[in-house]
PDB file of N, CA and C in Angstrom:
ATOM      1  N   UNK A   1     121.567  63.783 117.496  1.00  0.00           N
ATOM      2  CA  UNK A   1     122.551  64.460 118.336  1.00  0.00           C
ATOM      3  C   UNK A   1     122.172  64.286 119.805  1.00  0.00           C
ATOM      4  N   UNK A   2     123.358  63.911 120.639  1.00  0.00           N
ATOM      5  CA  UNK A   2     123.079  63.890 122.399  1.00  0.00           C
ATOM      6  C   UNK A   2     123.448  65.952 122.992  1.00  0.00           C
ATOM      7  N   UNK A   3     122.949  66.238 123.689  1.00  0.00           N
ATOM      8  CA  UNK A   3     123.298  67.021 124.756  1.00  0.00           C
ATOM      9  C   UNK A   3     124.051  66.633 125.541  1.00  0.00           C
ATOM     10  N   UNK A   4     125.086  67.509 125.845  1.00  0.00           N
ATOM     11  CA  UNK A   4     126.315  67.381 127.608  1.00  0.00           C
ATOM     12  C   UNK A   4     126.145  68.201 127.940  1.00  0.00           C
ATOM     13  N   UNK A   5     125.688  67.994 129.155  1.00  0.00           N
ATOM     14  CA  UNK A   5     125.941  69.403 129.957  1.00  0.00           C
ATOM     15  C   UNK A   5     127.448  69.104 130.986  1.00  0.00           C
ATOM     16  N   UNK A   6     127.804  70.724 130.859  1.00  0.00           N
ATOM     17  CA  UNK A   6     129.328  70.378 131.886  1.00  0.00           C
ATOM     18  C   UNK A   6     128.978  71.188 133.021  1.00  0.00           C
ATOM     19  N   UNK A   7     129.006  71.199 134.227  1.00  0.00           N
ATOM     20  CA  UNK A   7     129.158  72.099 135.553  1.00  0.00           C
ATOM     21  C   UNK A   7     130.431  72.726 135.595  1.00  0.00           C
ATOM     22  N   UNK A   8     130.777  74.030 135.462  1.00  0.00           N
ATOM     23  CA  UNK A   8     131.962  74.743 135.799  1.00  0.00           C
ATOM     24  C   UNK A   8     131.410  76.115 136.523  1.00  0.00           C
ATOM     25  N   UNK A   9     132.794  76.976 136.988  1.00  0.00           N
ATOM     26  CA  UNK A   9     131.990  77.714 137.551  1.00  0.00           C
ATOM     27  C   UNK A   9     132.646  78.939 136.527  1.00  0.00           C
ATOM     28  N   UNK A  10     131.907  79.836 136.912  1.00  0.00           N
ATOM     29  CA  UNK A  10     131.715  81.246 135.841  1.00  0.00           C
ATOM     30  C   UNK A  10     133.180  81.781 135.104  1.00  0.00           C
ATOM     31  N   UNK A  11     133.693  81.761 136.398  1.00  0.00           N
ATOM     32  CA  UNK A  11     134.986  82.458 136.067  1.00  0.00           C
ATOM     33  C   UNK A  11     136.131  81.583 134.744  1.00  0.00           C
ATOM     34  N   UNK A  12     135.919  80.545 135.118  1.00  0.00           N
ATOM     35  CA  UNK A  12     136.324  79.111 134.146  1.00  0.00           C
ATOM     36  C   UNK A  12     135.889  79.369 132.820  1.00  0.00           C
ATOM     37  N   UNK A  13     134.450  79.158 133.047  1.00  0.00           N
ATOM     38  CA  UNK A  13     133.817  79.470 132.041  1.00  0.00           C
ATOM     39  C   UNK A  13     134.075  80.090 131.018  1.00  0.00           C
ATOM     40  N   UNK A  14     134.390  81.863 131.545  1.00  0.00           N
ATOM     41  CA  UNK A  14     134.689  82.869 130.888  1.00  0.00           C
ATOM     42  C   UNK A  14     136.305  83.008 130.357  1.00  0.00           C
ATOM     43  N   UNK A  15     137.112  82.491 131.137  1.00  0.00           N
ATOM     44  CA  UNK A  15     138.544  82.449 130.480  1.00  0.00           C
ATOM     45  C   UNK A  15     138.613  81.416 129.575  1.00  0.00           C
ATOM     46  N   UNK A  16     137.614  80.579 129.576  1.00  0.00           N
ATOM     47  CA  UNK A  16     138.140  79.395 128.470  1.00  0.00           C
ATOM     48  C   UNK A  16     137.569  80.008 127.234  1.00  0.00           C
ATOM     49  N   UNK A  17     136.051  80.869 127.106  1.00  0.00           N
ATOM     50  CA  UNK A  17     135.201  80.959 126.034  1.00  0.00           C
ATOM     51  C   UNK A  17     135.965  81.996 125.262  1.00  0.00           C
ATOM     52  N   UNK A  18     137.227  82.685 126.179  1.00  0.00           N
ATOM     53  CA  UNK A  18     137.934  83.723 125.729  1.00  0.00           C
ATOM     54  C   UNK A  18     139.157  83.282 124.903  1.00  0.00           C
ATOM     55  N   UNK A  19     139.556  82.270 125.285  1.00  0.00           N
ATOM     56  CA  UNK A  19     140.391  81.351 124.715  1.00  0.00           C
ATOM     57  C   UNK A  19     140.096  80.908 123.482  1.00  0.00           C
ATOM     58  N   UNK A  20     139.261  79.946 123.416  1.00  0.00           N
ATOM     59  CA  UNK A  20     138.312  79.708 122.398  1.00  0.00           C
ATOM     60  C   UNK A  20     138.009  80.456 121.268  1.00  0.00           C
ATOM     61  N   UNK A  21     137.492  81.388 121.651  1.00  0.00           N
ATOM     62  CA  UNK A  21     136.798  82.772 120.922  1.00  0.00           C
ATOM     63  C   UNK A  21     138.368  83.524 120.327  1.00  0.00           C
ATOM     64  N   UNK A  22     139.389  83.508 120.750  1.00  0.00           N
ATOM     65  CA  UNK A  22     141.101  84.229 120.092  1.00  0.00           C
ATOM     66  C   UNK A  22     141.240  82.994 119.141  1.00  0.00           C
ATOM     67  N   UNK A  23     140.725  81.501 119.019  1.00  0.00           N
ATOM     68  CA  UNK A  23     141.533  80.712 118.079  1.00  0.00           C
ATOM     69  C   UNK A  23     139.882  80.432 117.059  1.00  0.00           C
ATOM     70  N   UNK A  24     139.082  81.526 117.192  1.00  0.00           N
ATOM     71  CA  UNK A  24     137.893  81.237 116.482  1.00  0.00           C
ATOM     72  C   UNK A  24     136.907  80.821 116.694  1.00  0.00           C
ATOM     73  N   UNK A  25     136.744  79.833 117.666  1.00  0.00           N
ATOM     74  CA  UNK A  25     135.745  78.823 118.219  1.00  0.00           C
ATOM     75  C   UNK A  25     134.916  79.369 119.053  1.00  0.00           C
ATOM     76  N   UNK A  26     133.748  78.590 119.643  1.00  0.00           N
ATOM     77  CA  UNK A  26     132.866  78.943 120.787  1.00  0.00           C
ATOM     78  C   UNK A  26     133.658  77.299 121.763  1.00  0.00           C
ATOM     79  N   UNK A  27     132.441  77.595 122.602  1.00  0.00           N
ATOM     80  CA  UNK A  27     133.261  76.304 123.663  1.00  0.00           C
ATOM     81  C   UNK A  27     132.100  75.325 123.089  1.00  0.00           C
ATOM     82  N   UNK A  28     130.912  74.977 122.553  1.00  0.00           N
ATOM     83  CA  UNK A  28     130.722  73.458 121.834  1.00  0.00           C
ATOM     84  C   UNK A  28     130.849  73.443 120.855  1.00  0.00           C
ATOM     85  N   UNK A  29     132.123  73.713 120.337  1.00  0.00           N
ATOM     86  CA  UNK A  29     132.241  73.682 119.109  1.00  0.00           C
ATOM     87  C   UNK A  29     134.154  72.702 119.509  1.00  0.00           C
ATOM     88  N   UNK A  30     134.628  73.398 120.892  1.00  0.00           N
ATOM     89  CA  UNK A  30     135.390  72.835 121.288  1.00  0.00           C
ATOM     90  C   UNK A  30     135.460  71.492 121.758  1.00  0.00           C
ATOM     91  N   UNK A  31     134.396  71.784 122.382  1.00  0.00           N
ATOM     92  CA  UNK A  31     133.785  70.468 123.476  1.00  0.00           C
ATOM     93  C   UNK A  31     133.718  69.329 122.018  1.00  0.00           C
ATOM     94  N   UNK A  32     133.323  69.402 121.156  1.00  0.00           N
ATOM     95  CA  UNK A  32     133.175  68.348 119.880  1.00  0.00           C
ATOM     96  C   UNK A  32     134.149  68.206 119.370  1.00  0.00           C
ATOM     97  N   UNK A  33     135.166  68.938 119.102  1.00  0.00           N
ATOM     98  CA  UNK A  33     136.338  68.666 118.977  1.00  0.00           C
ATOM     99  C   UNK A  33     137.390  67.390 119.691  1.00  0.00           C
ATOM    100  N   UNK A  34     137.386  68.283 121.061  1.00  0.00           N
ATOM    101  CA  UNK A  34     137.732  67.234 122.286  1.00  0.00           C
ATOM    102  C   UNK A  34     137.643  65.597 122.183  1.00  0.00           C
ATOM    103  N   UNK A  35     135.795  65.486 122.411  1.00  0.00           N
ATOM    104  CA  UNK A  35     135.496  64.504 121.891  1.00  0.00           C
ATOM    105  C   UNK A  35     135.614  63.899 121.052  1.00  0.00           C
ATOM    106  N   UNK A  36     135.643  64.086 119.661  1.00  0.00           N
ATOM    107  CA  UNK A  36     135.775  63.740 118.583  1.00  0.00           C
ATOM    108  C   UNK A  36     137.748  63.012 118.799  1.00  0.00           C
ATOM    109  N   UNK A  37     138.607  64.208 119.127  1.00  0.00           N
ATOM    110  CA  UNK A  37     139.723  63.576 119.493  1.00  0.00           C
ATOM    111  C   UNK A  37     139.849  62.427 120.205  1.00  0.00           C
ATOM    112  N   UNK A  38     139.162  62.420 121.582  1.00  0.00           N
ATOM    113  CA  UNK A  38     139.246  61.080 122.364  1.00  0.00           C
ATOM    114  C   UNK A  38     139.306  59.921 121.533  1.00  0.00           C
ATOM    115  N   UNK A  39     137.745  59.806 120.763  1.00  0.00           N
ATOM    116  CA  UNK A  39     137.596  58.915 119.991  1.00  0.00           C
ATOM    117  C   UNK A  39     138.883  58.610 118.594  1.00  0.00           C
ATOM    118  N   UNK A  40     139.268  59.564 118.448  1.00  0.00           N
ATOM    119  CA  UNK A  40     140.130  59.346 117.593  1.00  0.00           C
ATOM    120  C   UNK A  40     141.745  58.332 118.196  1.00  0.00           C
ATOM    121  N   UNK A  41     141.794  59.065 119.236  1.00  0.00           N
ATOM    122  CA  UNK A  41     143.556  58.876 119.819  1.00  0.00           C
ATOM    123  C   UNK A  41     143.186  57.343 121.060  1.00  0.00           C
ATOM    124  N   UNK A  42     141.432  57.152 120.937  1.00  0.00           N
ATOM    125  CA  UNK A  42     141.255  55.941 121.950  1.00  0.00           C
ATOM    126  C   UNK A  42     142.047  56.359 122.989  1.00  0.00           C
ATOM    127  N   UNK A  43     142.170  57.779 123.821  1.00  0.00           N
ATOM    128  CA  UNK A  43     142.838  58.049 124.999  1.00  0.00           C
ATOM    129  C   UNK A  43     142.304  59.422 125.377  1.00  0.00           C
ATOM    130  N   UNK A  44     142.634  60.217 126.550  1.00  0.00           N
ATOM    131  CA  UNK A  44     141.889  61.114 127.043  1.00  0.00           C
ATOM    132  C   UNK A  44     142.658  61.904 126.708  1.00  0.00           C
ATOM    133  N   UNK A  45     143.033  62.725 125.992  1.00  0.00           N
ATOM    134  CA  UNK A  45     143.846  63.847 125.194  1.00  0.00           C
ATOM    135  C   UNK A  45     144.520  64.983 126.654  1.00  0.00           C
ATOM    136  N   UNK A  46     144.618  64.754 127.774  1.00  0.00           N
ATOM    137  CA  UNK A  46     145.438  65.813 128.674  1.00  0.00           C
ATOM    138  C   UNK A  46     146.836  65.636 129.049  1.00  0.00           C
ATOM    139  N   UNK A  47     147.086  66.856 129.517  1.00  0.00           N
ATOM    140  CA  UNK A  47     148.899  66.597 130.025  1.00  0.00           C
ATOM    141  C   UNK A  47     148.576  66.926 131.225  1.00  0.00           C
ATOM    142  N   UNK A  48     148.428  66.081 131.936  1.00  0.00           N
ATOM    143  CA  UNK A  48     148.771  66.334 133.666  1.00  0.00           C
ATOM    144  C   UNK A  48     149.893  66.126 133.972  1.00  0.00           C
ATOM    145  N   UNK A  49     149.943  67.585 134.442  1.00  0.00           N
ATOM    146  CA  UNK A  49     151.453  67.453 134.957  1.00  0.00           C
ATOM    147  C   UNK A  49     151.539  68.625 135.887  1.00  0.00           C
ATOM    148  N   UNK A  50     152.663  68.376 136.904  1.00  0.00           N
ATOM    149  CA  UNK A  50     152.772  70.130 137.481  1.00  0.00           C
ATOM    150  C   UNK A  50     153.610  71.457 136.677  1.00  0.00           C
ATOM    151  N   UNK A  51     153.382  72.265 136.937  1.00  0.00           N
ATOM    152  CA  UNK A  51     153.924  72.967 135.865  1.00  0.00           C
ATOM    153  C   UNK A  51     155.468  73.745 136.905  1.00  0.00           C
ATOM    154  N   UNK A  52     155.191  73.227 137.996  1.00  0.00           N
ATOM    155  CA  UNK A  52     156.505  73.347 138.567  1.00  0.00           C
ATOM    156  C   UNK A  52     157.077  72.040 139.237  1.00  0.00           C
ATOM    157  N   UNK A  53     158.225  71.569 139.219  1.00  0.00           N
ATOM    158  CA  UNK A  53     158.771  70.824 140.350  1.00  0.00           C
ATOM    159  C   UNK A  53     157.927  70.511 141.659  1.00  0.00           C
ATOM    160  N   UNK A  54     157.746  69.679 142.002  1.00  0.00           N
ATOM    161  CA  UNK A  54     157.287  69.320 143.299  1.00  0.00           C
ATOM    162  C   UNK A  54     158.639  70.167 144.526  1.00  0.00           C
ATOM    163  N   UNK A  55     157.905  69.757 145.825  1.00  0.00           N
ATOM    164  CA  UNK A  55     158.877  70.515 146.325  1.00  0.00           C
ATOM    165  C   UNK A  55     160.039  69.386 146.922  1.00  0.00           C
ATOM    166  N   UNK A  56     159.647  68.147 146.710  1.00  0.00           N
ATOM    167  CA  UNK A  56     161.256  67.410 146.839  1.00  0.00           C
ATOM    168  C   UNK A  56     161.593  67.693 145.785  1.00  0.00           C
ATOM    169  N   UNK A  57     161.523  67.509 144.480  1.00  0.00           N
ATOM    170  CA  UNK A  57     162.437  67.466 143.590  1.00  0.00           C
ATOM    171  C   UNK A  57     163.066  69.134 143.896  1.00  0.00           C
ATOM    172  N   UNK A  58     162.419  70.019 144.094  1.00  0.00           N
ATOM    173  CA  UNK A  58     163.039  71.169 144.445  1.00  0.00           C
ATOM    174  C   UNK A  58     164.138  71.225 145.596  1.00  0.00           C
ATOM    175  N   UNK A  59     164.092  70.258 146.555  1.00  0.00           N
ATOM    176  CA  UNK A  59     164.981  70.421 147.277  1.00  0.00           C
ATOM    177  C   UNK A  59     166.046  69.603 146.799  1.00  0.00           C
ATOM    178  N   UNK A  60     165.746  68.223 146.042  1.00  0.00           N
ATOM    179  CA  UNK A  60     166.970  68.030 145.445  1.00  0.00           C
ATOM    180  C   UNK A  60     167.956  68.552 144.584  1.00  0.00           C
ATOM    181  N   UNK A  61     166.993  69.583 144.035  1.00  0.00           N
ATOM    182  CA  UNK A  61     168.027  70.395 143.225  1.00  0.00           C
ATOM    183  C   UNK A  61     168.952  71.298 143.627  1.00  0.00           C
ATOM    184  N   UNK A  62     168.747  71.593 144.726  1.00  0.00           N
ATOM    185  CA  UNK A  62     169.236  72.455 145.572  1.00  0.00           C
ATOM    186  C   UNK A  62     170.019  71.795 146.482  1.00  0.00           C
ATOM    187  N   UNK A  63     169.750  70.748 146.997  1.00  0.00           N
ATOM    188  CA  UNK A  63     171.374  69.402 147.167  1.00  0.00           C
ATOM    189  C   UNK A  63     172.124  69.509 146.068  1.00  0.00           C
ATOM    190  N   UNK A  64     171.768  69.151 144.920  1.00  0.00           N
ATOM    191  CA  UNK A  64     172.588  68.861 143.762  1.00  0.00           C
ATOM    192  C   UNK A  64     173.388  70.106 143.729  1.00  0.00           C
ATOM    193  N   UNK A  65     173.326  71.439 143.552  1.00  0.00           N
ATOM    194  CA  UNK A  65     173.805  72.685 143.129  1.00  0.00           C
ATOM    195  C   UNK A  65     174.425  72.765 144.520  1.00  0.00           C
ATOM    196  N   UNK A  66     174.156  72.358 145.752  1.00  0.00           N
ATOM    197  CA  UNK A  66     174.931  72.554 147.086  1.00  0.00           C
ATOM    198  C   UNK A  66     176.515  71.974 146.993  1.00  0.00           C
ATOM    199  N   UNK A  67     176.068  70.299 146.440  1.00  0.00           N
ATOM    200  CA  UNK A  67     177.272  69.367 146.514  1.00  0.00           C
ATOM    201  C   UNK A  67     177.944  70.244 144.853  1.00  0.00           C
ATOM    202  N   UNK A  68     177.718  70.391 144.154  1.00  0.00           N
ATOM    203  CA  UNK A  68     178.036  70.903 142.877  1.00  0.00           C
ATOM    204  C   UNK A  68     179.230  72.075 143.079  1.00  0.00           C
ATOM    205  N   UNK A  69     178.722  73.082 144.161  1.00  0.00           N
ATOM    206  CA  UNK A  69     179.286  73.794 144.678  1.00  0.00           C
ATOM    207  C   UNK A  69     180.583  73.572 145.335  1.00  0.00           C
ATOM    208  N   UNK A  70     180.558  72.801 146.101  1.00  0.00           N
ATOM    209  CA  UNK A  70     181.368  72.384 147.292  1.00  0.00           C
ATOM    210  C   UNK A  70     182.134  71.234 146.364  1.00  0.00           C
ATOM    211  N   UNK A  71     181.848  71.024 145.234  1.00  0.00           N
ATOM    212  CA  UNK A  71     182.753  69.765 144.712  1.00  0.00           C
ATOM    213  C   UNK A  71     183.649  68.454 145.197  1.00  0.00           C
ATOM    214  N   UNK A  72     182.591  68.165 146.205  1.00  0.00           N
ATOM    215  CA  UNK A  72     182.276  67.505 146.949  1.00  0.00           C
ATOM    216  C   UNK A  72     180.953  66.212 146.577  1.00  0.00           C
ATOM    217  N   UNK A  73     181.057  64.935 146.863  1.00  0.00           N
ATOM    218  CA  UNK A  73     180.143  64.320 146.897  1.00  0.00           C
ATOM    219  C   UNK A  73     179.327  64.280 148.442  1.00  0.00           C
ATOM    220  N   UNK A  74     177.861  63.794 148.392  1.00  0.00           N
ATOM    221  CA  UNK A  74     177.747  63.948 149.657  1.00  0.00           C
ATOM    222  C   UNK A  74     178.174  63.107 150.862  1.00  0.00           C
ATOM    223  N   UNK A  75     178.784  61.949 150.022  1.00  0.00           N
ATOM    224  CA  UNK A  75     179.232  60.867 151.129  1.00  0.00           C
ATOM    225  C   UNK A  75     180.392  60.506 150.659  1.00  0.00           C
ATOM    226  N   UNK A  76     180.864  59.912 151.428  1.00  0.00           N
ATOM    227  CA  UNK A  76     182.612  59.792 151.626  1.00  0.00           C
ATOM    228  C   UNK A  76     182.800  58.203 150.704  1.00  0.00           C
ATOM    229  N   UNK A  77     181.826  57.272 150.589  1.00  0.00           N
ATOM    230  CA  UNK A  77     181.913  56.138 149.941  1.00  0.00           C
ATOM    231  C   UNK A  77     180.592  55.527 149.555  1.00  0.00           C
ATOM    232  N   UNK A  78     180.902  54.574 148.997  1.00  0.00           N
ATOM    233  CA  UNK A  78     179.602  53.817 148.768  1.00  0.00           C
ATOM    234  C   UNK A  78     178.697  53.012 149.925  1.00  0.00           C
ATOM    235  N   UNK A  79     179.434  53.022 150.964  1.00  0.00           N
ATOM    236  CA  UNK A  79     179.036  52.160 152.536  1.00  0.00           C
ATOM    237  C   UNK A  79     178.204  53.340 152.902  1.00  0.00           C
ATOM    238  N   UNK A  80     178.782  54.449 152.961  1.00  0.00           N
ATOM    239  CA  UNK A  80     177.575  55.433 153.229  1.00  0.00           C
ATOM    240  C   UNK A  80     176.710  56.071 152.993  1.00  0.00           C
ATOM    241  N   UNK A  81     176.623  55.766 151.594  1.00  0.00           N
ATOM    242  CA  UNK A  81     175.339  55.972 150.831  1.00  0.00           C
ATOM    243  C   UNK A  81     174.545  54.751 150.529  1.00  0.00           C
ATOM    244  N   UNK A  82     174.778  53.647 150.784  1.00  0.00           N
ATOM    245  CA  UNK A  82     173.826  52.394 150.867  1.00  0.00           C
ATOM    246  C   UNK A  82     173.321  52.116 152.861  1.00  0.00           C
ATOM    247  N   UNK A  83     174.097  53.016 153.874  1.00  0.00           N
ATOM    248  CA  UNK A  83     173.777  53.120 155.247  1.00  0.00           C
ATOM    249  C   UNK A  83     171.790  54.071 154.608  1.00  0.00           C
ATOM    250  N   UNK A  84     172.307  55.302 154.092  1.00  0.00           N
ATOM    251  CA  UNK A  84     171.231  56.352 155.091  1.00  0.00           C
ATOM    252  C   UNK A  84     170.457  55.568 153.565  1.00  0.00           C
ATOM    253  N   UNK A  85     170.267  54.556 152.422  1.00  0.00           N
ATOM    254  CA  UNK A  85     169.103  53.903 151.348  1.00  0.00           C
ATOM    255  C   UNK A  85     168.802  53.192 152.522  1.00  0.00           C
ATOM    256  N   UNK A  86     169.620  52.756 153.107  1.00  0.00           N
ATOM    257  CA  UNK A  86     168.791  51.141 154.072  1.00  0.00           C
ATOM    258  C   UNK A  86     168.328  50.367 153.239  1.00  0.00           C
ATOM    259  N   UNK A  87     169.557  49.899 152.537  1.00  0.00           N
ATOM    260  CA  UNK A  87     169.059  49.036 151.263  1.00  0.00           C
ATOM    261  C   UNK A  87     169.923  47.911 152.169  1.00  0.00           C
TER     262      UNK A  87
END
């Protein structure tokens, strides 16, 4: 058997071992798990992601529900929506 040591700090620590500890486990018992998955799925088992909208996509949504509103598009043709792409 190898040793890992992980650096976290306390507070981490303690909400995860609490986590852990509600579905039965300790945290190296998790930590082997984890691992054991990697090796299994040949990939790093996380979902990175934001758990909210960024804040453009937030403002686009809020264009979208503006023009939605106003039932209205935001431009009068296609010349003026290929002007402000600068395509």
């Amino acid at each position: 058997m190898a040793s890992v040591t992980v650096r976290v700090d306390e507070s981490t620590k303690e909400r995860a071992a609490q986590i852990a500890e509600d579905f039965g486990f300790d945290l190296s018992s998790v930590t082997r798990a984890f691992y054991r998955q990697i090796v299994r799925e040949n990939r790093i088992p996380l979902n990175l992601s934001y758990r909210e909208p960024n804040r453009e996509s937030i403002e686009a949504l809020h264009e979208a529900e503006h023009i939605a509103e106003r039932g209205t598009s935001r431009f009068a043709n296609a010349d003026e929506m290929f002007e402000v792409l600068d395509i």
